[in-house]
Protein backbone atom coordinates (compact mmCIF):
# COMPACT_ATOMS: atom_id res chain seq x y z
CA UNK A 1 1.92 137.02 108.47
CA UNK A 2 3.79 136.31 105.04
CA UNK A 3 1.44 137.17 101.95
CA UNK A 4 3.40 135.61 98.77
CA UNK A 5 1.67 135.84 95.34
CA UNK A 6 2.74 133.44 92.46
CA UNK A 7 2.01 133.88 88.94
CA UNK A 8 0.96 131.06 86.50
CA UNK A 9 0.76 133.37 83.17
CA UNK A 10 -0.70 136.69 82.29
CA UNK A 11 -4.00 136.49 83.80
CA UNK A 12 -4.17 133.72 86.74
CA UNK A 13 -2.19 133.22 90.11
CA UNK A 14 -2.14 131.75 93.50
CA UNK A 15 -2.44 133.79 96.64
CA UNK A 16 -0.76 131.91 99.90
CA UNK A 17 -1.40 133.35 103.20
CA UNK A 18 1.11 132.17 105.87
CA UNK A 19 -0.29 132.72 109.52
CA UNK A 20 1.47 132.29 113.04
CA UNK A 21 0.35 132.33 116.09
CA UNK A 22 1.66 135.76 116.73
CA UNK A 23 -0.76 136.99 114.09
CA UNK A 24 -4.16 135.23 115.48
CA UNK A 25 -4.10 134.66 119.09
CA UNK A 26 -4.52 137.86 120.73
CA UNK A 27 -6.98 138.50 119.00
CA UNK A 28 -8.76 134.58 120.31
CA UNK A 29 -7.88 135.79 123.59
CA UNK A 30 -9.58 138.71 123.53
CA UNK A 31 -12.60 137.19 121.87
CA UNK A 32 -12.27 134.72 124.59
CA UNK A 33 -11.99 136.78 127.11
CA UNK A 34 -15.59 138.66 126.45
CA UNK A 35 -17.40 135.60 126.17
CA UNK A 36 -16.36 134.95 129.40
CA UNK A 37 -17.93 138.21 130.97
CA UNK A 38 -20.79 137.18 128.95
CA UNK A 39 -21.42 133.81 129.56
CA UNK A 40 -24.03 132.28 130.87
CA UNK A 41 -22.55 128.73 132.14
CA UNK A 42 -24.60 126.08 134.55
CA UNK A 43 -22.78 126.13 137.82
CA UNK A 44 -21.44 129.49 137.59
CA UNK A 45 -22.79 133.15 138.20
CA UNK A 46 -23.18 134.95 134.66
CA UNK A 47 -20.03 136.27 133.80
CA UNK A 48 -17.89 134.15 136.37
CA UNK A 49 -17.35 131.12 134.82
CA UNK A 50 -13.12 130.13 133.84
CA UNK A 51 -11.88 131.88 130.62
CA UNK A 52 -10.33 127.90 130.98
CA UNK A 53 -13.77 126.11 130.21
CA UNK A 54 -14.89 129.03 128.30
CA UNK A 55 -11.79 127.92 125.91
CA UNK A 56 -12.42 124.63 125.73
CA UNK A 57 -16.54 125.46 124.67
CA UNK A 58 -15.91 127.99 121.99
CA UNK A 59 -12.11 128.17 121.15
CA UNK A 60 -11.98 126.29 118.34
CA UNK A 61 -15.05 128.37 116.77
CA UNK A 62 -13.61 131.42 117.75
CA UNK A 63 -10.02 130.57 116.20
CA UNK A 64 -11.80 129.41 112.96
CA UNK A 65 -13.99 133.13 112.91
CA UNK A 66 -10.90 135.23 113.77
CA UNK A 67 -9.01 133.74 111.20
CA UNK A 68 -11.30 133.72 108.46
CA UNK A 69 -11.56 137.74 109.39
CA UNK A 70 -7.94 138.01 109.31
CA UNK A 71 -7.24 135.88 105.80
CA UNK A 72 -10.53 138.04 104.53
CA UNK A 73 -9.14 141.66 105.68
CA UNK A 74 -5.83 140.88 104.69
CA UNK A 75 -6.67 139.16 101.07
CA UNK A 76 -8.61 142.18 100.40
CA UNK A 77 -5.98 144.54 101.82
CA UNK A 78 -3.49 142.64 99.37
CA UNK A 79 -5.37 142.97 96.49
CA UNK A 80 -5.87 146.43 96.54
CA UNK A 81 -2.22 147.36 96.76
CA UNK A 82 -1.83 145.52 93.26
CA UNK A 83 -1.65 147.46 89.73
CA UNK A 84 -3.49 144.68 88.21
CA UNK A 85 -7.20 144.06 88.19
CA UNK A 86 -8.74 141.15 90.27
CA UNK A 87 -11.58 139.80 88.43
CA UNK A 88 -14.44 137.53 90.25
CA UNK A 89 -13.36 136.82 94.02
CA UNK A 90 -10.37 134.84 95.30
CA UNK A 91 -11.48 130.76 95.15
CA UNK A 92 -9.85 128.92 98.25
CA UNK A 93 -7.58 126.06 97.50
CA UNK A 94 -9.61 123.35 98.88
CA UNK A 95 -7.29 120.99 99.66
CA UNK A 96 -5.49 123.30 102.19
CA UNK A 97 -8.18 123.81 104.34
CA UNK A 98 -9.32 120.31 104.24
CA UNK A 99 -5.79 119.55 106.33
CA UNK A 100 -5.83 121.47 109.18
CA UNK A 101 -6.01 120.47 112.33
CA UNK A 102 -7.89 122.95 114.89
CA UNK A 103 -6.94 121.78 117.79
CA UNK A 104 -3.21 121.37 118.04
CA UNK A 105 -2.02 123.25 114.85
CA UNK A 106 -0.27 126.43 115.40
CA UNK A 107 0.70 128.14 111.73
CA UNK A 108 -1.78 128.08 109.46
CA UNK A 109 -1.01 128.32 105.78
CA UNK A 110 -3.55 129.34 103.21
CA UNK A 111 -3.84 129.30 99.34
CA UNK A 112 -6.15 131.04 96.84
CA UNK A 113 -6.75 131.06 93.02
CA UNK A 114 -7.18 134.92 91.49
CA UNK A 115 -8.29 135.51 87.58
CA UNK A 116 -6.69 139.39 86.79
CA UNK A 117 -5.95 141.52 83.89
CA UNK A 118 -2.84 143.89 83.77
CA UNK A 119 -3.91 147.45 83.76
CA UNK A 120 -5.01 148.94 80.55
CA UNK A 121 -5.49 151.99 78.38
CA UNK A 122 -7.94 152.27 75.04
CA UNK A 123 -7.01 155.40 72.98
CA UNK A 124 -9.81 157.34 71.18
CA UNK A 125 -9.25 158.66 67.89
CA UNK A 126 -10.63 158.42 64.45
CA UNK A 127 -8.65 155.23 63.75
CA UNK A 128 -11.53 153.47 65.69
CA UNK A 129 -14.67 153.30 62.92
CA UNK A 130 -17.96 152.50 63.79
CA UNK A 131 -21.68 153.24 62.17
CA UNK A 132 -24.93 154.96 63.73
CA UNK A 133 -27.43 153.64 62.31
CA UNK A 134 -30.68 155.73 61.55
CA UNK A 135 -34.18 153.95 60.42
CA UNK A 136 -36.31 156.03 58.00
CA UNK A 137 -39.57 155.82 58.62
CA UNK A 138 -41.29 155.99 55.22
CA UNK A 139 -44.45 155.88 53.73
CA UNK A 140 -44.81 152.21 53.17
CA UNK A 141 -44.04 151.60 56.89
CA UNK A 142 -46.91 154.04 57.73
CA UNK A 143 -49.12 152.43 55.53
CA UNK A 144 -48.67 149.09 56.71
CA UNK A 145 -48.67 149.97 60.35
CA UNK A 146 -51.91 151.69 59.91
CA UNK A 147 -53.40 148.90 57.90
CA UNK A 148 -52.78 146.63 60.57
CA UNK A 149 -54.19 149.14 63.27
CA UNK A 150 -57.69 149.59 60.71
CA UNK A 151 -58.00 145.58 61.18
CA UNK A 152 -56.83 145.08 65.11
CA UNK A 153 -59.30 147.23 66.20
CA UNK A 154 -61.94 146.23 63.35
CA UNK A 155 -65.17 144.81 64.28
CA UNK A 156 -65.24 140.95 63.97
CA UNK A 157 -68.31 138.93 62.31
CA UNK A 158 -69.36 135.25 61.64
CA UNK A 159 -70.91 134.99 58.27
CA UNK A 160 -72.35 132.43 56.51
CA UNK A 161 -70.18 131.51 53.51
CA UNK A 162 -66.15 132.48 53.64
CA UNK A 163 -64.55 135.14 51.57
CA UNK A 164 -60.92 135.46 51.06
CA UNK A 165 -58.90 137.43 54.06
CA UNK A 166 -61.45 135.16 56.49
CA UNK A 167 -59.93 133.03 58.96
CA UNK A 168 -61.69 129.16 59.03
CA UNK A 169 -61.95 127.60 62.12
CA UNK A 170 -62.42 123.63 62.09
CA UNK A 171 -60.88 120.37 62.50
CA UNK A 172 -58.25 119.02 60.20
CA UNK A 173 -57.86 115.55 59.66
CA UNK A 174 -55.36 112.99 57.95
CA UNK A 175 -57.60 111.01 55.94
CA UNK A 176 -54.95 107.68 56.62
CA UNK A 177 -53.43 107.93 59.86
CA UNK A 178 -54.58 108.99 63.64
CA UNK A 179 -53.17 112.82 63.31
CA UNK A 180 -56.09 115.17 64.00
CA UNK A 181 -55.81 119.07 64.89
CA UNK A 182 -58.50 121.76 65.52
CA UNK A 183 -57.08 124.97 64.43
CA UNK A 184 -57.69 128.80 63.23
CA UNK A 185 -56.89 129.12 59.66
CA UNK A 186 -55.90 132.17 57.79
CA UNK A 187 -56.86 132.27 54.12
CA UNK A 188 -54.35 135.47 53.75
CA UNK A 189 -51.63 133.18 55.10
CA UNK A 190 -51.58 130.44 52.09
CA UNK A 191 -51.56 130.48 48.16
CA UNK A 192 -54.57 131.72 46.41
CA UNK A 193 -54.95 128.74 44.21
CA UNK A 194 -54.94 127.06 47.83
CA UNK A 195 -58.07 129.45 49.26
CA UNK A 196 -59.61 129.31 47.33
CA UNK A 197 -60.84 125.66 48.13
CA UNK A 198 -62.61 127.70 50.82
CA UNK A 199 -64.16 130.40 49.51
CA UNK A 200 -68.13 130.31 49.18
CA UNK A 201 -68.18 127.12 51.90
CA UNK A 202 -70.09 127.48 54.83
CA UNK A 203 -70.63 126.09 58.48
CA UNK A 204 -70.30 122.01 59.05
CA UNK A 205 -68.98 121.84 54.69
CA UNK A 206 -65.77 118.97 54.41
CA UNK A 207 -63.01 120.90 52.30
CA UNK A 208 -60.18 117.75 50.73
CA UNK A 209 -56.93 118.32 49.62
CA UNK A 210 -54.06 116.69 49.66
CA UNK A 211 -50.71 117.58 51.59
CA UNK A 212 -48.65 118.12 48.60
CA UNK A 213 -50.97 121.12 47.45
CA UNK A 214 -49.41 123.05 50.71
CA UNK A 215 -46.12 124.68 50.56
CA UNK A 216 -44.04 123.71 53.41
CA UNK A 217 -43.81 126.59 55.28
CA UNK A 218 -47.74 127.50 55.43
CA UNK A 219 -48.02 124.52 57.37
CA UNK A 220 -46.15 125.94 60.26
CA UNK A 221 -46.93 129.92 59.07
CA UNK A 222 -50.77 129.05 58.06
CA UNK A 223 -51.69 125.80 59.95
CA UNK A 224 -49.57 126.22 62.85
CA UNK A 225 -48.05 123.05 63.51
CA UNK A 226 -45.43 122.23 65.77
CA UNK A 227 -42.10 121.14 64.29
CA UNK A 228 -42.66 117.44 65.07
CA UNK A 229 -46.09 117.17 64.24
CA UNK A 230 -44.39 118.25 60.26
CA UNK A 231 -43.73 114.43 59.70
CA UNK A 232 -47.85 114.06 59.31
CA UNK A 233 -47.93 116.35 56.80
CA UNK A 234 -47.98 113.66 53.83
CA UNK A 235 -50.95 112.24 51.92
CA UNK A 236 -55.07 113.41 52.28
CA UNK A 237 -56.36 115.94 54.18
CA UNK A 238 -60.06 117.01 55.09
CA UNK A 239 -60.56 119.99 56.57
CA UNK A 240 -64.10 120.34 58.39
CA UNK A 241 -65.45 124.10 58.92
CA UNK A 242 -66.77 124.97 62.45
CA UNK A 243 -66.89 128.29 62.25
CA UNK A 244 -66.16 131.27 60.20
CA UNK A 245 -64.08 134.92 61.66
CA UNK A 246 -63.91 137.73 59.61
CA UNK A 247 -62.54 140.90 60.64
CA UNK A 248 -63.97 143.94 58.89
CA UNK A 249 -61.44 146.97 58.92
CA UNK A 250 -62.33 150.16 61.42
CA UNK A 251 -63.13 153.46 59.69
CA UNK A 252 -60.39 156.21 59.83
CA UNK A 253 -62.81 158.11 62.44
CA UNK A 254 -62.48 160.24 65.31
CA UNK A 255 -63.63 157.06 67.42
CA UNK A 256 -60.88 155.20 66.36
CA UNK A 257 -58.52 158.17 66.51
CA UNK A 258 -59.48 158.28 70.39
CA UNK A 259 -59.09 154.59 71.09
CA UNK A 260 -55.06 154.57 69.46
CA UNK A 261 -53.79 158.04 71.01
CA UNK A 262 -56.35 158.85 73.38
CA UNK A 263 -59.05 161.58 73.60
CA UNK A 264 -58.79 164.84 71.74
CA UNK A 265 -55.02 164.01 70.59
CA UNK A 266 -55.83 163.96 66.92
CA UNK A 267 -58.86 165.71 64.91
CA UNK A 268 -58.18 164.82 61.38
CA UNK A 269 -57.06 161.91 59.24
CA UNK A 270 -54.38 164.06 58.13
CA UNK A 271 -53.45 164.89 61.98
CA UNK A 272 -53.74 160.97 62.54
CA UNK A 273 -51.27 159.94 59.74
CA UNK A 274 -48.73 162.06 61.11
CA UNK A 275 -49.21 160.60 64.58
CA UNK A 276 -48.59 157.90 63.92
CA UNK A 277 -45.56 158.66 61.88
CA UNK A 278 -44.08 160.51 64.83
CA UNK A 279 -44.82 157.36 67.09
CA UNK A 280 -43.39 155.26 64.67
CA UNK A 281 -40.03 157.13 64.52
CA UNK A 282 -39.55 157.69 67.96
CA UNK A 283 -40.43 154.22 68.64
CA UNK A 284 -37.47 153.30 65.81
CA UNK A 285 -34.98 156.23 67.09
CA UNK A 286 -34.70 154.33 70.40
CA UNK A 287 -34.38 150.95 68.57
CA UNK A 288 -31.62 152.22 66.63
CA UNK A 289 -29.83 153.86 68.85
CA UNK A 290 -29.66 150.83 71.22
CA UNK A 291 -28.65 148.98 68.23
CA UNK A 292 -25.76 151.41 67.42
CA UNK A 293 -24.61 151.32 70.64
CA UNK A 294 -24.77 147.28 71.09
CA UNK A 295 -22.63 147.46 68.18
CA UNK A 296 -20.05 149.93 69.41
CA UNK A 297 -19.33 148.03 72.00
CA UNK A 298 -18.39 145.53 70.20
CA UNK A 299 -16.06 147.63 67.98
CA UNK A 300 -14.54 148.62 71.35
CA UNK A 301 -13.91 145.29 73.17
CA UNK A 302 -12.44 143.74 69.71
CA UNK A 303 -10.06 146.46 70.08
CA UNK A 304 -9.34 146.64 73.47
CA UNK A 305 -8.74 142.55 72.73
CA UNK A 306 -8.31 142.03 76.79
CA UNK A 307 -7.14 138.64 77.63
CA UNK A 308 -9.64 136.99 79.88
CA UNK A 309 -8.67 133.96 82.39
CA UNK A 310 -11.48 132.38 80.67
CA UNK A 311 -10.37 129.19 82.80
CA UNK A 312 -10.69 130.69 86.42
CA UNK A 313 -13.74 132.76 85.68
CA UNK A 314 -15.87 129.77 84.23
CA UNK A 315 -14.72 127.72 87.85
CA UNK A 316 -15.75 131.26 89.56
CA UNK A 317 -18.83 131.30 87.60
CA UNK A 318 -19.64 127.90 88.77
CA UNK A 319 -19.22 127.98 92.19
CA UNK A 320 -20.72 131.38 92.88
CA UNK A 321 -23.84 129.87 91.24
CA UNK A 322 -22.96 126.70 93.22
CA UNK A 323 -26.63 124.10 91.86
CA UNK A 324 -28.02 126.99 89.77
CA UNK A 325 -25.62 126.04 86.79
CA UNK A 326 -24.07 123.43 85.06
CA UNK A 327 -20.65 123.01 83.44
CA UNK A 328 -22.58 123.06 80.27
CA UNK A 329 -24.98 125.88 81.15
CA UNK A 330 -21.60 128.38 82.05
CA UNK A 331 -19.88 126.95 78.56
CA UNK A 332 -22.79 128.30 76.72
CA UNK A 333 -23.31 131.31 78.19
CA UNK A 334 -19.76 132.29 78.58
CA UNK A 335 -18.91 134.32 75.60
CA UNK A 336 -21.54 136.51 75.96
CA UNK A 337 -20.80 136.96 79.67
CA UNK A 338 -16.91 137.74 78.42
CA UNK A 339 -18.63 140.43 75.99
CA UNK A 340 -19.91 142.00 79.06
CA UNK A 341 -17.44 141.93 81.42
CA UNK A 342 -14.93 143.31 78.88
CA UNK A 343 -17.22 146.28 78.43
CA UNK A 344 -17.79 146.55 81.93
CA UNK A 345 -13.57 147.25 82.24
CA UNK A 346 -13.63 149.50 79.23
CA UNK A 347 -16.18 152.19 80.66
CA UNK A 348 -15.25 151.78 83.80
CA UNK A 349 -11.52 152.31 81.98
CA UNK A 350 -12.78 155.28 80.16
CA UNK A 351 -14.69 156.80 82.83
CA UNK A 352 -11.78 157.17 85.41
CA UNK A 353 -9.35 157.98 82.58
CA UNK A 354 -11.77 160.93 81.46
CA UNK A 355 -13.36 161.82 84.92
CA UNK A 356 -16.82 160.92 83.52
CA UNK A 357 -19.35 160.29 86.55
CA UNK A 358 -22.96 159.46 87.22
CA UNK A 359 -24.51 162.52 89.09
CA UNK A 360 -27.40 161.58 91.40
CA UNK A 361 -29.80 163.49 89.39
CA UNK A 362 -29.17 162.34 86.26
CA UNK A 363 -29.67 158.81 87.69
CA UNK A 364 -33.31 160.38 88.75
CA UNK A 365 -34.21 162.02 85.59
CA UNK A 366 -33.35 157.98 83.77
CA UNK A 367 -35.58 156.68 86.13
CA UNK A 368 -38.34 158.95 85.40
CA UNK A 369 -37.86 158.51 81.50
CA UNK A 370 -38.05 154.58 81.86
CA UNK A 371 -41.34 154.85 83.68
CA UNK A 372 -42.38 157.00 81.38
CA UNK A 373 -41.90 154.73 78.82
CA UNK A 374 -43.52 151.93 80.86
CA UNK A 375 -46.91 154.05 81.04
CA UNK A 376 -46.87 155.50 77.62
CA UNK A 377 -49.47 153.04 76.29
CA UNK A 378 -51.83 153.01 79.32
CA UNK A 379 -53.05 156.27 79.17
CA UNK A 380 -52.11 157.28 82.70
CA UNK A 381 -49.59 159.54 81.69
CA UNK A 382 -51.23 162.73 83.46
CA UNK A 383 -52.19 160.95 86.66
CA UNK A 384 -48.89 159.23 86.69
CA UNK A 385 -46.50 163.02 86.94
CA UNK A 386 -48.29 163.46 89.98
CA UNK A 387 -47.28 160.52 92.02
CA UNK A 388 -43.40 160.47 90.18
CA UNK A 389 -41.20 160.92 92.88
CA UNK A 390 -42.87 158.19 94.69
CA UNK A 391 -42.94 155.64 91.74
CA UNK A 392 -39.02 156.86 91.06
CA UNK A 393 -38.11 156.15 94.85
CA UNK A 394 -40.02 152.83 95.32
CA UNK A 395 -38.43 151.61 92.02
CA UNK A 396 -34.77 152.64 93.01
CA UNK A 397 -34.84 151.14 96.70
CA UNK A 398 -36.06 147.56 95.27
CA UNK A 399 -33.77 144.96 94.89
CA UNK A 400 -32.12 146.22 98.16
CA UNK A 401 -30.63 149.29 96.12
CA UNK A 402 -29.62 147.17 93.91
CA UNK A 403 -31.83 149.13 91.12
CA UNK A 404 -29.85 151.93 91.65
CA UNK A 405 -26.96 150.35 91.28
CA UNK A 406 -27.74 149.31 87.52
CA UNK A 407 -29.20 152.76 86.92
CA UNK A 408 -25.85 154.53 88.05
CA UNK A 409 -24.32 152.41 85.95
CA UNK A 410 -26.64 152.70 82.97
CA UNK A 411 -26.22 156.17 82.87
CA UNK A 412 -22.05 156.08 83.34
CA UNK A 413 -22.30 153.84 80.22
CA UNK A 414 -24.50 155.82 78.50
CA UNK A 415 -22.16 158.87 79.23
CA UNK A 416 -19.14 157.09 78.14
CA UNK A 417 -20.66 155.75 74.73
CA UNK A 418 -21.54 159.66 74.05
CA UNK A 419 -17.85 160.47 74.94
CA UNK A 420 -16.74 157.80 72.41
CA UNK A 421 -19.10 159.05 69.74
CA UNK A 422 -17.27 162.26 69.79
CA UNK A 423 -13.80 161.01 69.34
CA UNK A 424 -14.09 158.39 66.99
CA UNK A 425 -14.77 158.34 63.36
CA UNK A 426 -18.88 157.75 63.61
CA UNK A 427 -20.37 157.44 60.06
CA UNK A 428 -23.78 157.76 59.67
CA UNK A 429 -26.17 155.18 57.74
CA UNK A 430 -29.98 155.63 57.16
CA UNK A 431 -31.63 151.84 56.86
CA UNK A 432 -35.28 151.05 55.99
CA UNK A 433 -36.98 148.99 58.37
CA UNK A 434 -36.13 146.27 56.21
CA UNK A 435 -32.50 146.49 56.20
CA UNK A 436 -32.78 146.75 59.94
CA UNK A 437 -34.60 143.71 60.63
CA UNK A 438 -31.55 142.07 58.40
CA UNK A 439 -28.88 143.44 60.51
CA UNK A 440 -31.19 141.87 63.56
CA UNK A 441 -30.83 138.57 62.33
CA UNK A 442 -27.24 138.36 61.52
């Protein structure tokens, strides 16, 4: 066998595997050989029939299997002896297989495509800058959140005449043209000057106005429209009322205490406020600090700057998910699949550099906080502790094991980010909610 690798540039090669007889055919033979005692051929005893017409059956099938274990074993074998970094799997030359001739050929000679990166190292020091971010949950945030809790689980009504804050529910109409639409509309939702066309009407009453006296984006925020139903939103409008909603806040009470945190978690409005406060800022701790990590990783990969055979993995890409995805699907996807490759190779870098490892346990202990998480809101919590173990194991045997595979390597990441944090310069920045949402969107 003659292995012989050739390099096209820094990151992509061809593999050719050169095969002789010498290398394949004892092990045909012996393949061969046990089908016979195993075969089960009209005219013959079982077992007795001619390794001769046993050959001419199944020798060309057994040839093909032994050599595709040979070139597999042997590929792999290769690979591993290499300092570089075999990324994806080996893609067969197509055109090399599609010549051979099973049934008289003798040497066999193989070629396969490889994407790699040269080994790597990604020093840690304070020359690498990055920010944790920290949201402060203040009092407007509170406010708000609790204002919108007062009117979610406030008691709705259908009065007579509407008032502003009501929500009209009718039938709107272009007074020239065929464009109808039977909507929910919220008088908090567009100008005053605007609702007040509405307020004092009652049940079956015509409201008309004319398109222009909308603002543009109340009729997709306020009316709801889809973006191409926008082109109708030009000359007179009648608007007729079927019904009127109004939502009247709930009262700060121990009732409503019980039906946000559960029974006997809060006794005062004082105790409530604070609740929610604590909620709130746990809720946004965990936001953030996914956030500042997300980010991180991006500091890291721009300055590991790894060259990628973009080429070869976007032809992997495509053929491992052979009628799943397009050429245009993989294009579009592909530079945030290069994001996460390249952080794959820099923890996985890191980790074996620094000797940083996923115990068992701590994989557990993840599991148990995610579920956790997962029945926070249902009120189970209690009844859910006993039965952990089993939720835990059922969740990291799905998928084959395949969930514990992504938890291992949740928690090696996670582990590697908190080594980072230590040995870089990390500069801490408090954001309001609102500066957060900012940094969301850019």
């Amino acid at each position: 066998m003659e292995i012989t690798l050739d390099k096209h540039s820094a990151n992509q090669a061809s593999i050719k595997i050169k095969l002789t007889e010498a290398d394949y055919q004892p092990k045909v033979d012996a393949k061969l050989k046990d089908y016979a005692k195993k075969a089960n051929i009209r005219g013959f005893r079982p077992g007795k029939a001619p390794v001769s017409m046993v050959k001419n059956m199944y020798g060309t099938s057994v040839l093909v299997e032994e050599i595709n274990t040979i070139l597999g074993e042997s590929l792999n074998k290769y690979l591993k002896e290499q300092t570089f970094r075999v990324l994806g799997d080996p893609l067969p030359v197509e055109s090399t297989e599609e010549n051979i001739d099973w049934k008289t050929q003798k040497e066999f000679d193989f070629e396969y495509k490889i994407g790699f990166i040269e080994n790597f190292e990604l020093p840690l020091d304070e020359k690498i800058k990055a920010t944790s971010y920290s949201i402060k949950v203040d009092d407007k945030l509170v406010n708000e959140t609790i204002e919108n809790l007062k009117s979610q689980y406030g008691n709705s009504t259908n009065p007579e005449k509407a008032e502003a804050g009501d929500h009209i529910y009718g039938d709107l109409n272009l007074v020239d043209g065929d464009f109808s639409k039977t909507l929910s509309l919220p008088l908090d939702k567009v100008t005053k000057k605007f609702a007040g066309k509405f307020i004092g009407i009652g049940k079956d009453e015509v409201v008309e106005f004319e398109g222009k006296e909308v603002k543009k984006g109340e009729w997709t925020e306020a009316f709801g429209l889809e973006e191409e139903e926008l082109e109708h939103t030009k000359g007179s409008f009648t608007f007729t009322v079927k019904n009127i909603n109004r939502t009247t806040e709930a009262e700060l009470n121990q009732e409503f205490f019980d039906k946000i945190f559960g029974p006997d978690q809060v006794a005062s409005e004082e105790e409530f406020v604070q609740k929610v406060r604590e909620t709130l800022q746990s809720s946004y701790d965990r936001e953030s600090k996914v956030f500042t990590e997300e980010e991180l990783k991006k500091v890291l990969v721009e300055k590991a700057n790894l060259d990628l055979p973009e080429d070869f993995l976007k032809e992997w890409l495509l053929k491992a998910n052979e009628g799943k995805v397009s050429e245009e699907d993989v294009e579009k996807e592909f530079p945030q699949y290069a994001q996460q490759l390249t952080w794959s190779l820099i923890s996985n870098e890191l980790a074996k550099a620094n000797e940083i490892k996923a115990e068992h346990e701590e994989v557990i202990e993840k599991t148990k906080e995610m579920i956790r998480e997962q029945f926070a809101s249902s009120g189970l919590g209690s009844q859910m502790e006993s039965s952990m173990d089993l939720f835990v194991d059922n969740y990291l045997k799905g998928e084959e094991g395949q969930n514990y595979m992504n938890m291992l390597t949740s928690v090696q990441n996670e582990k590697v980010l908190n080594f980072v944090k230590e040995k870089i310069k990390l500069t801490e920045k408090e954001i309001t909610i609102d500066d957060f949402k900012e940094l969301l969107e850019k």
